[in-house]
C-alpha atoms as a PDB file:
ATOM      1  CA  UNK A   1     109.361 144.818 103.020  1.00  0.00           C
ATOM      2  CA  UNK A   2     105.931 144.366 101.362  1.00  0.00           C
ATOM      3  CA  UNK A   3     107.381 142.810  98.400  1.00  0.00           C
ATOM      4  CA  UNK A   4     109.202 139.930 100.831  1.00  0.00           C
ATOM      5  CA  UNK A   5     105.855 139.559 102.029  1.00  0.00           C
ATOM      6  CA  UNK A   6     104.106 139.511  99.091  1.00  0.00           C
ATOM      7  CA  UNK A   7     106.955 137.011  97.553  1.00  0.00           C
ATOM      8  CA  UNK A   8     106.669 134.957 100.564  1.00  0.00           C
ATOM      9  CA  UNK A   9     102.889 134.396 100.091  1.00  0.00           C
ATOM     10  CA  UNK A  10     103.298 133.704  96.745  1.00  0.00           C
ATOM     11  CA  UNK A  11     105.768 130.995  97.272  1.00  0.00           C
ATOM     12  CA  UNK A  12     103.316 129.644 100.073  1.00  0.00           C
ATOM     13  CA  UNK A  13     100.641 129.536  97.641  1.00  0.00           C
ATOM     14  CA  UNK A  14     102.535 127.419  94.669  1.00  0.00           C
ATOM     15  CA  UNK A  15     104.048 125.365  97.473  1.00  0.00           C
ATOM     16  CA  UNK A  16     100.742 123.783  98.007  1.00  0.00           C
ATOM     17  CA  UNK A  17     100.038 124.933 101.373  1.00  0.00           C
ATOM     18  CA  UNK A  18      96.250 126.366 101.911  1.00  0.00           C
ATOM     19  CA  UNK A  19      96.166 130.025 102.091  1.00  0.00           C
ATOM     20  CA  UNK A  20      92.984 131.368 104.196  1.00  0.00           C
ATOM     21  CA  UNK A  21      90.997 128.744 103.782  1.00  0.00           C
ATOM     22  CA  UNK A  22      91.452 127.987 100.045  1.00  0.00           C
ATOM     23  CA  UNK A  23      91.827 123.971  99.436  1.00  0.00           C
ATOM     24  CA  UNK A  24      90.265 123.278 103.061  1.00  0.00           C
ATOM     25  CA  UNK A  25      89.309 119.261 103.189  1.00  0.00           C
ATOM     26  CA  UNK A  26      85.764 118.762 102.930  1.00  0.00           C
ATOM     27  CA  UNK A  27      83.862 117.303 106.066  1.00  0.00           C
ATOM     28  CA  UNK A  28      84.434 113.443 106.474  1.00  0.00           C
ATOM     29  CA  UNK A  29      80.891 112.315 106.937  1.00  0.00           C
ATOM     30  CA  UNK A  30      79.672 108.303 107.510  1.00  0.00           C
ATOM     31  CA  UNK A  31      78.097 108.161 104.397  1.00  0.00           C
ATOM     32  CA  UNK A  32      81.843 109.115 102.527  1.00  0.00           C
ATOM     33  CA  UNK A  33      83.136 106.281 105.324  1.00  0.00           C
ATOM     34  CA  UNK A  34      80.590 103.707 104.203  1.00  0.00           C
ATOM     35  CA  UNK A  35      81.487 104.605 100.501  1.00  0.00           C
ATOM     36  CA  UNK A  36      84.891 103.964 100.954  1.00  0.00           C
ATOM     37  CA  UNK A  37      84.350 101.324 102.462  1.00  0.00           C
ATOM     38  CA  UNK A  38      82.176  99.391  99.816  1.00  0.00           C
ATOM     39  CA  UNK A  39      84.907 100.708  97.023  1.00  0.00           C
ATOM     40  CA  UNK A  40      87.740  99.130  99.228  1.00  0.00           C
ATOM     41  CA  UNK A  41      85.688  95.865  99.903  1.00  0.00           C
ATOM     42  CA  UNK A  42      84.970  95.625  95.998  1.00  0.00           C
ATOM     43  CA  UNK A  43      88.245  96.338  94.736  1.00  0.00           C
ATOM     44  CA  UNK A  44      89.691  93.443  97.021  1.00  0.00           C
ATOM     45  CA  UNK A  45      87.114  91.110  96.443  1.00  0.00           C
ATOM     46  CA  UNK A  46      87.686  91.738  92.127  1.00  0.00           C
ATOM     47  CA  UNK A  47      91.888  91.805  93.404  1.00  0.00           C
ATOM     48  CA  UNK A  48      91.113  88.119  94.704  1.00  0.00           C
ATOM     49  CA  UNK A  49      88.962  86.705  92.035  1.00  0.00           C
ATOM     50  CA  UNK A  50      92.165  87.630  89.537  1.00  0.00           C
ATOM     51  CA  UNK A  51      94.440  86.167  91.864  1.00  0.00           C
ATOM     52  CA  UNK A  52      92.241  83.045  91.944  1.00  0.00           C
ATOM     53  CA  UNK A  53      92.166  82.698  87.804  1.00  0.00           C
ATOM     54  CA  UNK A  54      95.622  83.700  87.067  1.00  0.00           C
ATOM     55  CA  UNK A  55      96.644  80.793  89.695  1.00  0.00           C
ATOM     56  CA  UNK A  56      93.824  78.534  88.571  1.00  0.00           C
ATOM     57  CA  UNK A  57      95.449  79.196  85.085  1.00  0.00           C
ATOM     58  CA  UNK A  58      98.881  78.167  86.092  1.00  0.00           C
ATOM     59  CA  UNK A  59      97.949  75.105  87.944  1.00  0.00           C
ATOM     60  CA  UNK A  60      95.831  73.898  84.781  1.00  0.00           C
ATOM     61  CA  UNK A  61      99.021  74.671  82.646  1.00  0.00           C
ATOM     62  CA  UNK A  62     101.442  72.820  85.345  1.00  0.00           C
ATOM     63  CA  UNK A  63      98.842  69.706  85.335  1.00  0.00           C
ATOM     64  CA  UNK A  64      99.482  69.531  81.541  1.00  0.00           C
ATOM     65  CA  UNK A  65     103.124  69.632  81.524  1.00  0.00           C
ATOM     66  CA  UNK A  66     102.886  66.514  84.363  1.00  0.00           C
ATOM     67  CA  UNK A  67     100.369  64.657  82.488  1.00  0.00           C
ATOM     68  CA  UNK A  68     103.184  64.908  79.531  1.00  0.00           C
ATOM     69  CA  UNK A  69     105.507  64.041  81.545  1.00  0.00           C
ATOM     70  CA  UNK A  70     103.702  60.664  82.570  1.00  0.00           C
ATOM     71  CA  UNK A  71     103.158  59.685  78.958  1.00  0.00           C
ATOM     72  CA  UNK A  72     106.613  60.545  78.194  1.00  0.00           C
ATOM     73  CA  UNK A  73     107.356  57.975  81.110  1.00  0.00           C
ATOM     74  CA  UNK A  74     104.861  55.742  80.233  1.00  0.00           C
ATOM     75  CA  UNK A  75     106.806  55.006  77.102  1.00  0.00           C
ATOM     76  CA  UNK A  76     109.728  54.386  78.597  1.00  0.00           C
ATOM     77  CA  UNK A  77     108.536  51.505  80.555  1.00  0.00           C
ATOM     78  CA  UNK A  78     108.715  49.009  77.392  1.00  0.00           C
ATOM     79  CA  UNK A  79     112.462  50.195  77.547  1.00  0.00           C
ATOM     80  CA  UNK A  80     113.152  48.606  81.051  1.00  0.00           C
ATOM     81  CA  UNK A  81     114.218  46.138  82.363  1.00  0.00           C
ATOM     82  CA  UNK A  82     111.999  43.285  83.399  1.00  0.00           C
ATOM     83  CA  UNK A  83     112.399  44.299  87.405  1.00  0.00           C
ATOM     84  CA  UNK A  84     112.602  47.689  86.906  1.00  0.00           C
ATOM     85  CA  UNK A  85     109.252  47.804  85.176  1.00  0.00           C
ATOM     86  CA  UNK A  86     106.881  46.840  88.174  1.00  0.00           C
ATOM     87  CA  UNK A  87     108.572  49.370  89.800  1.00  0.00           C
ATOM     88  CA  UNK A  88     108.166  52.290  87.359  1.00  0.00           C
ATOM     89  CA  UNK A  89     104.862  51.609  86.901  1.00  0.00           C
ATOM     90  CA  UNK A  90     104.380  51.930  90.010  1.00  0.00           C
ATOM     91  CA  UNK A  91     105.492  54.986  90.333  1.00  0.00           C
ATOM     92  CA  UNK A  92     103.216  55.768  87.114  1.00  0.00           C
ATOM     93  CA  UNK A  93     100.618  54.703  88.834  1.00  0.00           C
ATOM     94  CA  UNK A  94     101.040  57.135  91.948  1.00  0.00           C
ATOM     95  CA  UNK A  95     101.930  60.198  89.866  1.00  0.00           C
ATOM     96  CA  UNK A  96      98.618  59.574  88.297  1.00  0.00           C
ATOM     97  CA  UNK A  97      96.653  59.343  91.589  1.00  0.00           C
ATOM     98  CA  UNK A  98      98.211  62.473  92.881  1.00  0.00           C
ATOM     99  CA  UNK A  99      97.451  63.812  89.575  1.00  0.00           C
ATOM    100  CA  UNK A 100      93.516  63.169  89.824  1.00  0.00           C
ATOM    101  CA  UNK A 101      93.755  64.409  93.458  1.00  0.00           C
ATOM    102  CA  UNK A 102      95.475  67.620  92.394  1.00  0.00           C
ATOM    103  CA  UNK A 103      92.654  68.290  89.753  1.00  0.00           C
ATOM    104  CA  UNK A 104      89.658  67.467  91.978  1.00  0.00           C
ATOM    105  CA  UNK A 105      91.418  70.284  94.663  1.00  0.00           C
ATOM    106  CA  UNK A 106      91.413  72.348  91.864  1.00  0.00           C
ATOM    107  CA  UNK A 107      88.058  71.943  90.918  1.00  0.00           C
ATOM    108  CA  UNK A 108      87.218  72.957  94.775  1.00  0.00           C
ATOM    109  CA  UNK A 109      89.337  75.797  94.353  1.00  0.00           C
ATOM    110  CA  UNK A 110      85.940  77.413  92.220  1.00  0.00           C
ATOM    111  CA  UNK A 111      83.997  77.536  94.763  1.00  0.00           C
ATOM    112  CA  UNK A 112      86.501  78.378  98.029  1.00  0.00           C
ATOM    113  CA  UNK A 113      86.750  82.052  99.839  1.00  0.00           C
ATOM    114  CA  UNK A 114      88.408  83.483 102.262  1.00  0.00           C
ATOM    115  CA  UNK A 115      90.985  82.068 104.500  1.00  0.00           C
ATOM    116  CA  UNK A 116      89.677  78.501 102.738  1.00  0.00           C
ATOM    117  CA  UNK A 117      91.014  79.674  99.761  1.00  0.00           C
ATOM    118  CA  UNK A 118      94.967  80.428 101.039  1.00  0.00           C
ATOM    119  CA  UNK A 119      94.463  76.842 102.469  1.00  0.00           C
ATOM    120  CA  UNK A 120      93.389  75.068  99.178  1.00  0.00           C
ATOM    121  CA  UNK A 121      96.054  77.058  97.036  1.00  0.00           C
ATOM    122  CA  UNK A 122      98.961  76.118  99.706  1.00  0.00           C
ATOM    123  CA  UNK A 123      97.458  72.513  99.307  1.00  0.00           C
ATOM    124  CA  UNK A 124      97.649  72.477  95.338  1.00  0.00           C
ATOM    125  CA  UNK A 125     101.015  74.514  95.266  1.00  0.00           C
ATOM    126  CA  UNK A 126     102.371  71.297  97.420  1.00  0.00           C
ATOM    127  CA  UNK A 127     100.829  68.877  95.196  1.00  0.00           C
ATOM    128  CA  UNK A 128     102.363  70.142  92.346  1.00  0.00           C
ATOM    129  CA  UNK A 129     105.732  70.089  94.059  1.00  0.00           C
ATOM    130  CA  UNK A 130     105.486  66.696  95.150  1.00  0.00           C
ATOM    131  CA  UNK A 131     104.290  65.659  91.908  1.00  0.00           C
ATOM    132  CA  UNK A 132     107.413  67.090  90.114  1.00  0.00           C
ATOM    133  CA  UNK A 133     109.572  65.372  92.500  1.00  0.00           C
ATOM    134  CA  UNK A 134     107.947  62.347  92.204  1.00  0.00           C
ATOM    135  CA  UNK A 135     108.427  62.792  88.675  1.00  0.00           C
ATOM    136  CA  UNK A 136     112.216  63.371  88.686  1.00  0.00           C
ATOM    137  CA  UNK A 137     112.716  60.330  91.159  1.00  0.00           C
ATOM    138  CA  UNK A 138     110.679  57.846  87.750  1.00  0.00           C
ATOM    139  CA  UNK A 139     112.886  59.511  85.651  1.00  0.00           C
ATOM    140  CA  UNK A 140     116.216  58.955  87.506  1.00  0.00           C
ATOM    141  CA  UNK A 141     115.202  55.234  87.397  1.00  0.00           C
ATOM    142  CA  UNK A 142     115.922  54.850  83.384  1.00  0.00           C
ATOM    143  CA  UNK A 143     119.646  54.059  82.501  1.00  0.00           C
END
């Protein structure tokens, strides 16, 4: 009987279960609270400032590929018809304003927190959207 005891104990112990006090949580005091607090706070506020680069970074790169994409149009235009090239460069035309628009929000996007910041990045990733469909409407305009 002592050695079922014993055994049991044993296989208490290695199960991870405190035994008399052994492994007892220290005492939560407000100084640990306000630590982990300030850790928490910190790590989400370094969390958010990646966030903001890495999608800072992909805008930038998606601006690129649309101001390509306007030059690419742009020299298409001599290859149009007479009435079809008002119209195209037209469309030019507002590609490039939503373009500049796009940039300046991203510029603003530097200096934005908080909830302003979801706002301006749901702003820019709609931009970018309508730019590319904007884009794909030009295109569809060349025989």
């Amino acid at each position: 009987m002592k050695l079922i005891w014993a055994t049991g104990l044993f296989v208490l112990g290695i199960g991870g279960l405190p035994l008399g006090g052994y492994g007892a949580e220290p005492a939560v005091t407000t100084d640990t609270i306000a630590k982990d607090a300030r850790e928490t706070l910190e790590a989400t506020q370094q969390y958010t400032a990646q966030q903001k680069a890495a999608f800072q970074k992909t805008a930038r790169e998606e601006l690129e590929v649309i101001q390509r994409q306007i030059l690419s149009l742009q020299s298409k235009v001599g290859q149009a018809s007479a009435s079809a090239r008002a119209e195209l460069q037209q469309s030019i035309d507002a590609l490039e304003v939503k373009k500049d628009a796009t940039r300046k929000q991203l510029d603003e996007l530097k200096s934005t927190t908080g909830s302003k910041w979801d706002d301006v990045k749901s702003s820019i990733h709609t931009a970018l959207d309508e730019m590319k469909r904007s884009y794909r409407e030009a295109l569809s305009r060349f025989p």
